[in-house]
Protein backbone atom coordinates (compact mmCIF):
# COMPACT_ATOMS: atom_id res chain seq x y z
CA UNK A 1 0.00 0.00 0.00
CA UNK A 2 1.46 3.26 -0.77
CA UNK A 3 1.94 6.37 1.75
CA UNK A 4 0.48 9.87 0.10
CA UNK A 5 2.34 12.78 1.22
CA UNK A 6 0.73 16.49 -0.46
CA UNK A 7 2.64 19.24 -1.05
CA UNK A 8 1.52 22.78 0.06
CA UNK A 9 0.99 24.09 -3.33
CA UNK A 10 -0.89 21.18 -4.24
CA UNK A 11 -3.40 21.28 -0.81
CA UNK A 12 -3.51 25.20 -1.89
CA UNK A 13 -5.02 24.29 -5.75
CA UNK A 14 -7.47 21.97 -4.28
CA UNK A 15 -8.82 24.43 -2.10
CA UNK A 16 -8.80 27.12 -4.95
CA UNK A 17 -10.70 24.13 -7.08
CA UNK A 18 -13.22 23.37 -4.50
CA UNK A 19 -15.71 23.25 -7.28
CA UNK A 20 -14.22 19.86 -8.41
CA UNK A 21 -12.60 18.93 -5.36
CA UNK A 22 -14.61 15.46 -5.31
CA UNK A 23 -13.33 14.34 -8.27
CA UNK A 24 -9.69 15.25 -7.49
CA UNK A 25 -10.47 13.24 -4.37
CA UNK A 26 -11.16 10.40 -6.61
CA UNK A 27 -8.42 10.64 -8.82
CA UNK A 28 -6.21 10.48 -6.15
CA UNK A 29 -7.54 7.60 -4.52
CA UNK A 30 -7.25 5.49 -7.91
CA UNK A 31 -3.89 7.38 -8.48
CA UNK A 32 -2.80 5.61 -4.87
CA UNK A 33 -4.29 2.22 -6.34
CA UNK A 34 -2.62 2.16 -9.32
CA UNK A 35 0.46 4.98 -9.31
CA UNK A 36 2.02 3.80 -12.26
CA UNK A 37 -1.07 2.40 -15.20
CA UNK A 38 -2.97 5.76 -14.39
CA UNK A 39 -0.17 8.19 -14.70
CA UNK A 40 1.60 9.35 -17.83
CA UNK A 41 5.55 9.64 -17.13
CA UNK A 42 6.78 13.56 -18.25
CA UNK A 43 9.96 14.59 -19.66
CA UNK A 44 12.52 17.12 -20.23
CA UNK A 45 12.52 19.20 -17.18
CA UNK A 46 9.51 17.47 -15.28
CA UNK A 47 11.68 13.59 -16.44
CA UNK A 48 10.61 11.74 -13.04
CA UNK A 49 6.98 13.25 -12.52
CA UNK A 50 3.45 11.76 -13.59
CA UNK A 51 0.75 13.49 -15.00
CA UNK A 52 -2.95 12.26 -14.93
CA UNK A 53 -6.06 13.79 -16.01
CA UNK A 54 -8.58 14.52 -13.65
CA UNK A 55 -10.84 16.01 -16.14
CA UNK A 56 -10.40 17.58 -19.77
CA UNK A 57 -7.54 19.96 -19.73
CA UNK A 58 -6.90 19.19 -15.68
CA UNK A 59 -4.69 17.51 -14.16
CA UNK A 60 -2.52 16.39 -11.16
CA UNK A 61 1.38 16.46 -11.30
CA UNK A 62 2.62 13.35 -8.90
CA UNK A 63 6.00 12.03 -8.40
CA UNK A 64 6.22 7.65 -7.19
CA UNK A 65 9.77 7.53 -4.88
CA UNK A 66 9.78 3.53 -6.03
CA UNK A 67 10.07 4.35 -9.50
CA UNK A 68 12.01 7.54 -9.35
CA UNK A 69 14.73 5.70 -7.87
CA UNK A 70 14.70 3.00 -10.35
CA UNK A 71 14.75 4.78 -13.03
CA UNK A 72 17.64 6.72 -11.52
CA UNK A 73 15.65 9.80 -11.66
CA UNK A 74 15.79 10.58 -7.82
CA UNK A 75 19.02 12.49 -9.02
CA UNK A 76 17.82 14.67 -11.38
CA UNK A 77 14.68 15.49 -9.34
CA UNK A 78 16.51 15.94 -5.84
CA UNK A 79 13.66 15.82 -3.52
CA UNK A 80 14.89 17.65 -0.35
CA UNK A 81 13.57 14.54 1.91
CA UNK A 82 14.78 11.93 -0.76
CA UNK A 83 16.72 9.75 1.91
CA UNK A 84 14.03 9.41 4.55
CA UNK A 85 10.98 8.61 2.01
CA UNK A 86 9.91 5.65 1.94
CA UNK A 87 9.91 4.07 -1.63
CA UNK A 88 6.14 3.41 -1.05
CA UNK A 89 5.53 7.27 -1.56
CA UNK A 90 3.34 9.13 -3.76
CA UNK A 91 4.06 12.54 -3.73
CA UNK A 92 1.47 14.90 -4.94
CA UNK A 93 2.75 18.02 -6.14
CA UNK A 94 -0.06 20.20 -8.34
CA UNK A 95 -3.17 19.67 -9.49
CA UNK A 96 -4.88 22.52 -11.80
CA UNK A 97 -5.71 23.63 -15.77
CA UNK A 98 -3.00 21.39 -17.72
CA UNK A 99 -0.70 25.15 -18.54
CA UNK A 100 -0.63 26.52 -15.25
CA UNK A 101 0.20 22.84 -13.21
CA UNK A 102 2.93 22.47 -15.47
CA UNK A 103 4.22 26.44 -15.23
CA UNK A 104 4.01 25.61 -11.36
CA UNK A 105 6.01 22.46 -11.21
């Protein structure tokens, strides 16, 4: 089972989205189900983050510590508390209109 862990800017957007904060709720629970089939892996300058749709043109911006590490990606990301995360993680970074998640990353 794996651990969530939100990020302030992220608990911030689903506030500001309150009007769809049920269905973020959702997504998130299937995101913890199923980290990996639900989320789309990014590149470039977001290489170790997810994306997933929680409706047309919105969507959360996660990172998965087990797979960030395998991939050897937990170098180029550099999450401050890399060391003491456990690999079960699911970090939850963004959620918002696709352009401004990814300006926020």
């Amino acid at each position: 089972m794996s651990n969530a862990k939100f990020e302030k800017a992220f608990l911030k957007a689903t506030r500001k989205h309150a009007g769809i904060k049920k269905q973020i709720e959702q997504k998130v629970l299937q995101i913890i189900e199923h980290p990996v089939e639900l989320g789309e892996p990014l590149k470039g300058d977001l290489r170790g983050f997810y994306s997933c749709p929680v409706k047309r043109n919105f969507i959360i911006i996660y990172l998965y510590c087990e797979i960030c590490r395998k991939k050897g990606d937990d170098e180029y990301v550099a999450c401050e508390d890399c060391a003491t995360t456990p690999n079960e993680t699911i970090k939850f970074l963004i959620v918002g209109p696709h352009d401004e998640a990814y300006r926020l990353k």
